[in-house]
N, C-alpha and C. Protein backbone atom coordinates (compact mmCIF):
# COMPACT_ATOMS: atom_id res chain seq x y z
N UNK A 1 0.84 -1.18 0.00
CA UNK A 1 0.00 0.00 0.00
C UNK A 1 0.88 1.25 0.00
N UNK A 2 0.55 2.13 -0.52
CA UNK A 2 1.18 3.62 -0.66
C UNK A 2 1.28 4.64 0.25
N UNK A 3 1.65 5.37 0.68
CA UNK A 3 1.45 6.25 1.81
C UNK A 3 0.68 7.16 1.84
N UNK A 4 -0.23 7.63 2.73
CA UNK A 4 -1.19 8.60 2.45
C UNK A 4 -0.60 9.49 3.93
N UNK A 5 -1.29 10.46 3.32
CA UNK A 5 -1.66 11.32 4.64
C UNK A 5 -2.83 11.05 5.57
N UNK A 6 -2.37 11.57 7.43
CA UNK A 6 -3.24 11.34 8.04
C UNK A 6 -3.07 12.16 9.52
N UNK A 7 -3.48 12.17 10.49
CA UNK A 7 -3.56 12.78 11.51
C UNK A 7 -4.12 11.82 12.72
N UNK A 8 -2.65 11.45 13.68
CA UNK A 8 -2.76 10.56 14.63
C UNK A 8 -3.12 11.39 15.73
N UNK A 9 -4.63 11.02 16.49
CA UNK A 9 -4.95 11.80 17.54
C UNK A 9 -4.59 11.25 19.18
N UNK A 10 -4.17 10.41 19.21
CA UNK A 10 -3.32 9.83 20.56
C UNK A 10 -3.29 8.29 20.70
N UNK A 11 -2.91 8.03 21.99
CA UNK A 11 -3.21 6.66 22.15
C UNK A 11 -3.44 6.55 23.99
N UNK A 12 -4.60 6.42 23.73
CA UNK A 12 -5.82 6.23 25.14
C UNK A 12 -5.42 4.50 25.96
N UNK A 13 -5.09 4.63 27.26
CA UNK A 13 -4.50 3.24 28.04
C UNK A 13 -6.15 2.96 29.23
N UNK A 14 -6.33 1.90 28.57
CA UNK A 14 -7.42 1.46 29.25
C UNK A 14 -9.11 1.71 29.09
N UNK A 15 -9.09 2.92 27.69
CA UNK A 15 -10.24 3.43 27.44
C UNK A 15 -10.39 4.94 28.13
N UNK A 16 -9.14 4.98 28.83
CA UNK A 16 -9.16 6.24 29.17
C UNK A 16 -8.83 7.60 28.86
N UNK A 17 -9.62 8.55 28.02
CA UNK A 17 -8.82 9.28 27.20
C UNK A 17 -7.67 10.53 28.00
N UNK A 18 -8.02 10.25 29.07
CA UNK A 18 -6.82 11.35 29.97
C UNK A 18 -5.93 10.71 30.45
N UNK A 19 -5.96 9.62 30.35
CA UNK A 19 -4.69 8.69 30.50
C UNK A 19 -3.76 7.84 28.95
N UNK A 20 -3.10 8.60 28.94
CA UNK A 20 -2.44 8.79 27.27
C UNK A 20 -1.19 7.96 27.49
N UNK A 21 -1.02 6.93 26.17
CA UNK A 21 0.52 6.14 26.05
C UNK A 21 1.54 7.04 25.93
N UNK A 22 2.86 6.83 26.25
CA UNK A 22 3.97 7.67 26.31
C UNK A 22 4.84 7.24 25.56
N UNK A 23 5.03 5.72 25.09
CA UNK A 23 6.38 5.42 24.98
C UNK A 23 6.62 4.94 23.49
N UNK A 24 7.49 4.97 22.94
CA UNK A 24 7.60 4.47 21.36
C UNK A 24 7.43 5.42 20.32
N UNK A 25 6.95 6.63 20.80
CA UNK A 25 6.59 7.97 20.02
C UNK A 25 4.83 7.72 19.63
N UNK A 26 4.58 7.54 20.70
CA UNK A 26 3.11 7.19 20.76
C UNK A 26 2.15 8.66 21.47
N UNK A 27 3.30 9.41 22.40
CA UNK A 27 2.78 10.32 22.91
C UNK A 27 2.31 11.91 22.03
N UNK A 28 3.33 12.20 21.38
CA UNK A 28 2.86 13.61 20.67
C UNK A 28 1.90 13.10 19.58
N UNK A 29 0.67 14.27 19.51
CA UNK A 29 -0.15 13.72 18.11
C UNK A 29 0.55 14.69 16.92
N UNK A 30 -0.44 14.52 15.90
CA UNK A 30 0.20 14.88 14.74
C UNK A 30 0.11 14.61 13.53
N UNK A 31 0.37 15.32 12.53
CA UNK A 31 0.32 14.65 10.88
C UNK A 31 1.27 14.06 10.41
N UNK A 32 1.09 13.40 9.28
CA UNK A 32 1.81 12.26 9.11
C UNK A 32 1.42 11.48 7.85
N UNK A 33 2.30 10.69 7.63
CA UNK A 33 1.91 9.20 6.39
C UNK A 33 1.56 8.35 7.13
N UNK A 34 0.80 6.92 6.72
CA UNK A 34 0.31 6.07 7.21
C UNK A 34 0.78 4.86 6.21
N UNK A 35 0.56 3.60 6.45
CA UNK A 35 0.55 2.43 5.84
C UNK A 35 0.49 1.39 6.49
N UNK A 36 0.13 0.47 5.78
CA UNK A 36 0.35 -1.19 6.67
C UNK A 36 0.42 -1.97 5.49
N UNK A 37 0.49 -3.05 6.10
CA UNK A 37 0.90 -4.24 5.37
C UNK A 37 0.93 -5.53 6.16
N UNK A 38 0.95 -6.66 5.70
CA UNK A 38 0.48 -8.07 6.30
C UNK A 38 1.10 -8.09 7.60
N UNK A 39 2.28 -7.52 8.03
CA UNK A 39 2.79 -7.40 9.43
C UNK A 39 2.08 -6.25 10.86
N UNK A 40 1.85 -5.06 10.32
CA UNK A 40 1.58 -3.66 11.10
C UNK A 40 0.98 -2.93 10.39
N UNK A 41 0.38 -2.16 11.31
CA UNK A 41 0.17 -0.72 10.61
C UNK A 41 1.11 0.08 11.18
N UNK A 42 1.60 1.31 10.09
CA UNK A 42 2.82 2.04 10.57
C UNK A 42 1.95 3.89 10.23
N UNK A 43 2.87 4.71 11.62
CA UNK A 43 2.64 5.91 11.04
C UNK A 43 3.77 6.68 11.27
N UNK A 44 4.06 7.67 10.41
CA UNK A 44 5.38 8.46 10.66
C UNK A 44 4.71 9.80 10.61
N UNK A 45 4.95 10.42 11.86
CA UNK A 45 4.92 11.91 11.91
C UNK A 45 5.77 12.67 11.72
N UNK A 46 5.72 13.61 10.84
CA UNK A 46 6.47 14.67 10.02
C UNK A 46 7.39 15.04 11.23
N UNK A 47 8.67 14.83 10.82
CA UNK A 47 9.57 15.20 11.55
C UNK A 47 10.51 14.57 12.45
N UNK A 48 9.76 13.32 12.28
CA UNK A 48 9.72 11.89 13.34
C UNK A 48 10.54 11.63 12.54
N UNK A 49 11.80 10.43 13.06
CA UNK A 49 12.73 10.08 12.37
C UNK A 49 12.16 8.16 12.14
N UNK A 50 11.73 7.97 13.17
CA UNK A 50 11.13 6.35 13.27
C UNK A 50 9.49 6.50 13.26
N UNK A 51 8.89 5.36 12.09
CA UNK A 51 6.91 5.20 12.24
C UNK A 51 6.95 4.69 13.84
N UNK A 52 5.74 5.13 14.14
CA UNK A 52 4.84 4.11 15.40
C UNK A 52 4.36 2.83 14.36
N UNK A 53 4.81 1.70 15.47
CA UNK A 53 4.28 0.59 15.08
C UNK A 53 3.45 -0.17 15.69
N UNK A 54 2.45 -0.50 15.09
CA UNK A 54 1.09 -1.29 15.93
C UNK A 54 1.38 -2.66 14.88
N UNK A 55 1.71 -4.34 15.78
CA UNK A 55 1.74 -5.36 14.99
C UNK A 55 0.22 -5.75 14.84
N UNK A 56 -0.22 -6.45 13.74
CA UNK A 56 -1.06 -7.01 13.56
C UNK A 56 -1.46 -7.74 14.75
N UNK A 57 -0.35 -8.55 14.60
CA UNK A 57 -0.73 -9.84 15.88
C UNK A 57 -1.15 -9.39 17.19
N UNK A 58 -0.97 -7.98 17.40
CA UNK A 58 -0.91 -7.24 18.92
C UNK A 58 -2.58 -6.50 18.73
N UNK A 59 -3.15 -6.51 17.67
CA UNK A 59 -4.42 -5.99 17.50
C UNK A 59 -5.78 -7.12 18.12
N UNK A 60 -6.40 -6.37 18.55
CA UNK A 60 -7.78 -7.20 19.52
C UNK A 60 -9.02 -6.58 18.39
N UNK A 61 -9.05 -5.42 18.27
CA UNK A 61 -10.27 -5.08 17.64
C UNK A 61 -10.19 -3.63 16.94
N UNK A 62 -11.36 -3.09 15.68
CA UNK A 62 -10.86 -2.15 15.42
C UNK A 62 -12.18 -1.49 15.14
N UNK A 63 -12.33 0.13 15.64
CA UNK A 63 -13.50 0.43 15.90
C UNK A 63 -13.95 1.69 14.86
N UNK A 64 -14.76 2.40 14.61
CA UNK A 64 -14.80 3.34 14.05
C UNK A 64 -15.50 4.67 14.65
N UNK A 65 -15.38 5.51 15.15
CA UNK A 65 -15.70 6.70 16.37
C UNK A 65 -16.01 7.99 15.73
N UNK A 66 -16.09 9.17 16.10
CA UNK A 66 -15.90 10.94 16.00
C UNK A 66 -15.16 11.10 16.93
N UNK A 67 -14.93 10.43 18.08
CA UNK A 67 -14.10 11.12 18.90
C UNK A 67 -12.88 10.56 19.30
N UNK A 68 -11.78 11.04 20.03
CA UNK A 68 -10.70 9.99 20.44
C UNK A 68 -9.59 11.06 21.47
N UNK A 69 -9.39 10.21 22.43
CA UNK A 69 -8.40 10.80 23.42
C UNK A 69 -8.48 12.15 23.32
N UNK A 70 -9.98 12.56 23.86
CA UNK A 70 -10.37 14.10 23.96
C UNK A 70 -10.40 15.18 22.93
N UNK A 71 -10.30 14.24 21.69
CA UNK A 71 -10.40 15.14 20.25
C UNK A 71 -11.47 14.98 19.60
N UNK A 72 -12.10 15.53 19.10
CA UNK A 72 -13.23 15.69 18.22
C UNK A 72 -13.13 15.39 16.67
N UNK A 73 -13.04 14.37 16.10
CA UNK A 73 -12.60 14.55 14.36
C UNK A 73 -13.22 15.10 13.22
N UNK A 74 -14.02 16.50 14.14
CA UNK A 74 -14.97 17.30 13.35
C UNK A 74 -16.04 16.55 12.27
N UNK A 75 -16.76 15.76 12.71
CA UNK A 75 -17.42 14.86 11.59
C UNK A 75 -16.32 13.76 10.50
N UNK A 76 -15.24 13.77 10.60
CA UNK A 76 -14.63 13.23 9.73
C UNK A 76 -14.41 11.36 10.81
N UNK A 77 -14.77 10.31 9.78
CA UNK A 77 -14.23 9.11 10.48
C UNK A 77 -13.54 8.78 11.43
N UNK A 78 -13.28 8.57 13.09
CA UNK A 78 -12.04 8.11 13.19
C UNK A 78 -11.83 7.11 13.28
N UNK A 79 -10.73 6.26 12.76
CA UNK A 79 -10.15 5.09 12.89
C UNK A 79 -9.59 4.36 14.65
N UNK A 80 -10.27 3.61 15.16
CA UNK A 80 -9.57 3.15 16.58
C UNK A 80 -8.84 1.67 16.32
N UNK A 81 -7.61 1.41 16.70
CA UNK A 81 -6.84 0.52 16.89
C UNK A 81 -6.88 0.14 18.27
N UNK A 82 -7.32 -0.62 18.26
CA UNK A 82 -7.66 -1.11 19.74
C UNK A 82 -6.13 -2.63 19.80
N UNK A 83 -5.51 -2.51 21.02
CA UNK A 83 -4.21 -3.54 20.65
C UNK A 83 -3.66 -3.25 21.76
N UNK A 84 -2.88 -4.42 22.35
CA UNK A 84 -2.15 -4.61 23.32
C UNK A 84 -0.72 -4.64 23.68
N UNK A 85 0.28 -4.02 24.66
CA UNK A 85 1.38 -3.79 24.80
C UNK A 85 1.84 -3.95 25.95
N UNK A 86 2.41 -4.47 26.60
CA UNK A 86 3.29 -4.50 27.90
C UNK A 86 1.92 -4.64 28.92
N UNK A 87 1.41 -5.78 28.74
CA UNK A 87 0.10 -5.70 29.76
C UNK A 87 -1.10 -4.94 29.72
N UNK A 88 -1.16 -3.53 29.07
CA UNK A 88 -2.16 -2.87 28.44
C UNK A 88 -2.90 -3.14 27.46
N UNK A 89 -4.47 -2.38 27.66
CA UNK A 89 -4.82 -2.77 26.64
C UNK A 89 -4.92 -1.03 26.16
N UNK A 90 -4.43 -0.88 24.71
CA UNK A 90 -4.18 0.23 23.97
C UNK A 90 -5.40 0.58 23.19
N UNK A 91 -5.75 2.42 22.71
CA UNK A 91 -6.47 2.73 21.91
C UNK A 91 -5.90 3.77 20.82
N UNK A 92 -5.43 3.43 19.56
CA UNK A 92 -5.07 4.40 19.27
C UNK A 92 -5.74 5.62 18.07
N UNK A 93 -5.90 6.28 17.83
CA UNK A 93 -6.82 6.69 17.00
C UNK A 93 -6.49 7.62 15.80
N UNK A 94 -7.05 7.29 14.97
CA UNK A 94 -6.20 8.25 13.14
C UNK A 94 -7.17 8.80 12.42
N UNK A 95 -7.55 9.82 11.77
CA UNK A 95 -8.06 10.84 10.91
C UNK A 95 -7.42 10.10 9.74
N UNK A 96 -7.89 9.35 8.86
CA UNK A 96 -7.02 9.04 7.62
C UNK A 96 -7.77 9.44 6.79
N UNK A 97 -9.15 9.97 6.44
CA UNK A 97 -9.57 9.96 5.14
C UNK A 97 -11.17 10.77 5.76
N UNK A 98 -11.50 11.34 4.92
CA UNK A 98 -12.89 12.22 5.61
C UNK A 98 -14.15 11.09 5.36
N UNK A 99 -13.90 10.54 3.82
CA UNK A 99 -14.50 9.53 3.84
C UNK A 99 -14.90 7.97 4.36
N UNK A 100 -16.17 7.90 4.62
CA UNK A 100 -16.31 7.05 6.03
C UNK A 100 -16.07 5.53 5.11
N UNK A 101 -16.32 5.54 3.85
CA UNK A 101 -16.54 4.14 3.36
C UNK A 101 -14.74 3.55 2.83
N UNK A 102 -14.00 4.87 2.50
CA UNK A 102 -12.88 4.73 2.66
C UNK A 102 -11.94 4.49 3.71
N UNK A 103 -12.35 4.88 4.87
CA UNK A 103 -12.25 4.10 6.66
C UNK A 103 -12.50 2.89 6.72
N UNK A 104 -13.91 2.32 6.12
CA UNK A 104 -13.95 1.00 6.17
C UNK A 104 -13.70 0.56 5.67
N UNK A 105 -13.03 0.52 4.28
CA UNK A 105 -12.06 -0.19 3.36
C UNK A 105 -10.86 -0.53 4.29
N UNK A 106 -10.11 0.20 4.58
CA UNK A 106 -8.81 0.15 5.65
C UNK A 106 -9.18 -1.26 6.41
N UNK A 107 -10.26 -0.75 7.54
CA UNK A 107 -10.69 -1.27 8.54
C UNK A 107 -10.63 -2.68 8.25
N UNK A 108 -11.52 -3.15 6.88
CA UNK A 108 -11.58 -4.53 6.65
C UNK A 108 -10.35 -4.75 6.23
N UNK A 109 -9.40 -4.49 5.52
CA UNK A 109 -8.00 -4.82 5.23
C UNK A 109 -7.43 -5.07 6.19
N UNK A 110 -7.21 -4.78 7.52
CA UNK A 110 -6.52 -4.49 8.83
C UNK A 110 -7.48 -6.14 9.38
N UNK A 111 -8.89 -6.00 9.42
CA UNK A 111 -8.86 -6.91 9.85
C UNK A 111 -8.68 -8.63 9.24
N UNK A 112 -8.54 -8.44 7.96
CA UNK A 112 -7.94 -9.46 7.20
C UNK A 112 -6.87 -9.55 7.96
N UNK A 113 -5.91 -8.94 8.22
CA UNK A 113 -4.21 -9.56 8.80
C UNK A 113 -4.60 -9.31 10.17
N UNK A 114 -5.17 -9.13 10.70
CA UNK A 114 -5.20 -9.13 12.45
C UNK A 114 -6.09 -10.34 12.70
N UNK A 115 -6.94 -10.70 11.91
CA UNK A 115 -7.40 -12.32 11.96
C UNK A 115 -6.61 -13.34 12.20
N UNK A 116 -6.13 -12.93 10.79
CA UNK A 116 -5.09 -14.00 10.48
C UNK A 116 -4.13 -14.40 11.64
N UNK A 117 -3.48 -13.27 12.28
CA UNK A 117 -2.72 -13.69 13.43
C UNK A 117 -3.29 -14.60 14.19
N UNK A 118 -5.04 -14.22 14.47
CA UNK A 118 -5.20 -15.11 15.64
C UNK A 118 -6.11 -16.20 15.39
């Protein structure tokens, strides 16, 4: 898949959106390229020298929202990665596309390889 643009709005620990992930470059939000592929989904924020990586295999479920870790995605789709790390269970959330049927294109692709893992 190709890289698009997108806008990562945080990553919420436990469902809690005031309790935010810190580590891996998970903490600052931001714009960015996106992609995945049969292993992860990856995002690199402008400026960022390394993507955030979410493995497939580490994915539980994937949701579709307006809101995320206290942001509003102004009517536009948001994407939730719901996935697990060091004992947590993770939420992370992306602005990739305004269009909602183009969200769920992703969505089902993602969950093709996050199946598959399990």
């Amino acid at each position: 898949m190709a890289d698009h643009t997108g806008h990562y709005m945080g990553t919420e620990i436990n469902g809690r959106w005031w309790k935010r992930y810190k580590k891996d470059g998970f903490f600052a939000r931001g714009k960015g390229t996106y992609w995945y592929d049969e292993k992860a989904f990856y995002f690199l924020k402008y400026l960022a020298d390394d993507p955030m990586v979410i493995p497939l295999e580490d994915i539980t479920d994937i949701k579709l929202g307006t809101w995320h870790a206290g942001q509003w995605g102004a009517g536009a789709p948001v994407l939730k990665i719901i996935w697990e790390k060091d004992s947590l269970l993770l939420s992370s959330g992306f602005l990739l596309s305004k269009k909602r049927e183009e969200v769920e294109a992703m969505i089902s692709d993602l969950q093709k390889g996050y199946l598959r893992c399990h």
